[in-house]
Protein backbone atom coordinates (compact mmCIF):
# COMPACT_ATOMS: atom_id res chain seq x y z
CA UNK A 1 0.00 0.00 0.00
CA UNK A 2 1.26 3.38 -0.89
CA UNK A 3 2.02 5.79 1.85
CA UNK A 4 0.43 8.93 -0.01
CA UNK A 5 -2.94 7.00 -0.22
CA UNK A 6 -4.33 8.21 2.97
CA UNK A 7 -3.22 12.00 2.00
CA UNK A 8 -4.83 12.34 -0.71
CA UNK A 9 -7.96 10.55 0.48
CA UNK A 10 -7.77 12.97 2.93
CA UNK A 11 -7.25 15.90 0.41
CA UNK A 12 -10.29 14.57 -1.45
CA UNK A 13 -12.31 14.82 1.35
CA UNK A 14 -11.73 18.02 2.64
CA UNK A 15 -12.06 19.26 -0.55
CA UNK A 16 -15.83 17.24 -0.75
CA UNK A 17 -16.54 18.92 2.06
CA UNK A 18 -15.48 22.16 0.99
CA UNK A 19 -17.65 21.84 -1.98
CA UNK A 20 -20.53 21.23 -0.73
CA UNK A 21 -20.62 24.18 1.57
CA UNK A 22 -19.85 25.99 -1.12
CA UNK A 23 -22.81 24.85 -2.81
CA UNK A 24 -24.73 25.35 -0.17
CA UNK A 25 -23.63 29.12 0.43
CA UNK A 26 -24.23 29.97 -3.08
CA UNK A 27 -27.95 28.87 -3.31
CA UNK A 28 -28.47 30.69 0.00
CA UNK A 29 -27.31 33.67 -1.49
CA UNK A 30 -30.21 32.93 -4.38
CA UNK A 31 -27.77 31.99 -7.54
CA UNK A 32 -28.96 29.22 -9.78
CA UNK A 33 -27.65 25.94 -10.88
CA UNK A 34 -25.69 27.79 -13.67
CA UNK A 35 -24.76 30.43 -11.80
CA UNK A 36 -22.96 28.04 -9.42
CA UNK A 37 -21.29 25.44 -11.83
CA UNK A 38 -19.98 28.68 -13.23
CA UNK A 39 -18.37 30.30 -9.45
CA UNK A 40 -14.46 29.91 -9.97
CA UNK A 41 -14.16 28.67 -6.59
CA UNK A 42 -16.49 25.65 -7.74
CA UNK A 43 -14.21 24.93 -10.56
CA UNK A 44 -11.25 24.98 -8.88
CA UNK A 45 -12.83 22.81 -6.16
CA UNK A 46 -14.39 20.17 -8.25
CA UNK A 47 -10.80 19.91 -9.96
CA UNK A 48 -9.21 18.95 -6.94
CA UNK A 49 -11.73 16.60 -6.20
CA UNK A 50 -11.03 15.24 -9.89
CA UNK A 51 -7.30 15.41 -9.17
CA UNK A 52 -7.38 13.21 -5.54
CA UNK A 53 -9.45 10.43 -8.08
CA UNK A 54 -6.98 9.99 -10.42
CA UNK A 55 -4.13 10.34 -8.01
CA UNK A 56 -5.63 7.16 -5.97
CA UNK A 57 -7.01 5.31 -9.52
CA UNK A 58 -3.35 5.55 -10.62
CA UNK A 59 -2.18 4.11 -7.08
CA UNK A 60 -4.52 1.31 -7.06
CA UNK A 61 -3.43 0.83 -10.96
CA UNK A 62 0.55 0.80 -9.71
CA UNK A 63 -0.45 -1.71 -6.93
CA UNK A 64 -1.84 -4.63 -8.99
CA UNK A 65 0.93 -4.24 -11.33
CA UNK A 66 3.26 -4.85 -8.35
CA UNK A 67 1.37 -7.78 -7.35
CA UNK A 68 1.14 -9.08 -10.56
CA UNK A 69 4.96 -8.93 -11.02
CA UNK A 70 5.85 -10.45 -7.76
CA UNK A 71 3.23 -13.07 -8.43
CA UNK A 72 5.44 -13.56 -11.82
CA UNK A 73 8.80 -13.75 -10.43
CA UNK A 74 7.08 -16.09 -7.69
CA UNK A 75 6.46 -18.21 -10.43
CA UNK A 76 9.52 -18.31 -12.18
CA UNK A 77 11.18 -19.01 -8.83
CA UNK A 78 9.17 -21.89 -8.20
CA UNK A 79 9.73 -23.32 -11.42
CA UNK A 80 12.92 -25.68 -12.14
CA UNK A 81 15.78 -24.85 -14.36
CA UNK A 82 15.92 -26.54 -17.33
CA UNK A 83 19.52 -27.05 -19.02
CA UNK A 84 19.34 -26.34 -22.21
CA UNK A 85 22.41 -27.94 -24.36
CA UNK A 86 24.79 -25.47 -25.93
CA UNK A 87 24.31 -25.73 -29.62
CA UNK A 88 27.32 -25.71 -31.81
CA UNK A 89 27.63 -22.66 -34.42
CA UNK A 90 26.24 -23.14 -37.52
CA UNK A 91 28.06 -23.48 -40.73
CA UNK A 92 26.37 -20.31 -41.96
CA UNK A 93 28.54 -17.74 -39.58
CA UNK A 94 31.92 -18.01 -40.86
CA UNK A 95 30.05 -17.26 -44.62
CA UNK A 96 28.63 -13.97 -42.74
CA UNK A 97 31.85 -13.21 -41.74
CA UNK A 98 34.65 -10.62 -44.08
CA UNK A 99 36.73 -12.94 -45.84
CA UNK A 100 39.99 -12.06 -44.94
CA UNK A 101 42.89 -10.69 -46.52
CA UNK A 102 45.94 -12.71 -47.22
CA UNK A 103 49.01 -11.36 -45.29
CA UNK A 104 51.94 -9.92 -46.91
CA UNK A 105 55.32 -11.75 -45.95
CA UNK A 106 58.47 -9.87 -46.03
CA UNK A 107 59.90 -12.08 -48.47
CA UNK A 108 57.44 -11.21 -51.35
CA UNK A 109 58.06 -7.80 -50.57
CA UNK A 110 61.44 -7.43 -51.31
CA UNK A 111 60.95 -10.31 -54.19
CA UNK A 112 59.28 -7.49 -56.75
């Protein structure tokens, strides 16, 4: 479990909260529904609300991957090691290969 998870649940609350008194302000004061949706306050409000989901959708995202890995490597751990025979190079590399250059000797050198 991540250790930001109860922060921002926390954040998203207060800012719930924060909202809906908001909410509740504004229609005392008589504004209607579009009025209210419109109040920057609102806005800015309802984005952090938005921002505290995602933040703790992407944690719970991040913690099944990590569970699903360790279950993986579990796995793999569990399971025995096969040997696998080293295979011999095919005849096919050397043909990839440069072909190389015959060395000069000394003694055709001077022959010329």
């Amino acid at each position: 479990m991540s250790n930001k998870k109860p922060h921002i649940e926390e954040r998203k609350d207060l800012a719930a909260k924060r909202l809906s008194a908001r909410t509740e302000s504004l229609k005392t004061k008589g504004m209607s529904a579009g009025q209210i949706m419109r109040d920057p306050k609102i806005k800015q409000l309802k984005a952090d609300v938005r921002k505290a989901n995602m933040q703790l959708a992407n944690i719970v995202k991040n913690e099944k991957q990590i569970a699903r890995m360790a279950e993986t490597k579990a796995e793999k751990l569990a399971a025995p090691k096969t040997d696998r025979p080293k295979q011999k190079k095919s005849a096919e590399s050397p043909a990839k290969k440069k072909a190389k250059k015959p060395k000069k000797t000394d003694a055709g050198a001077s022959a010329g």
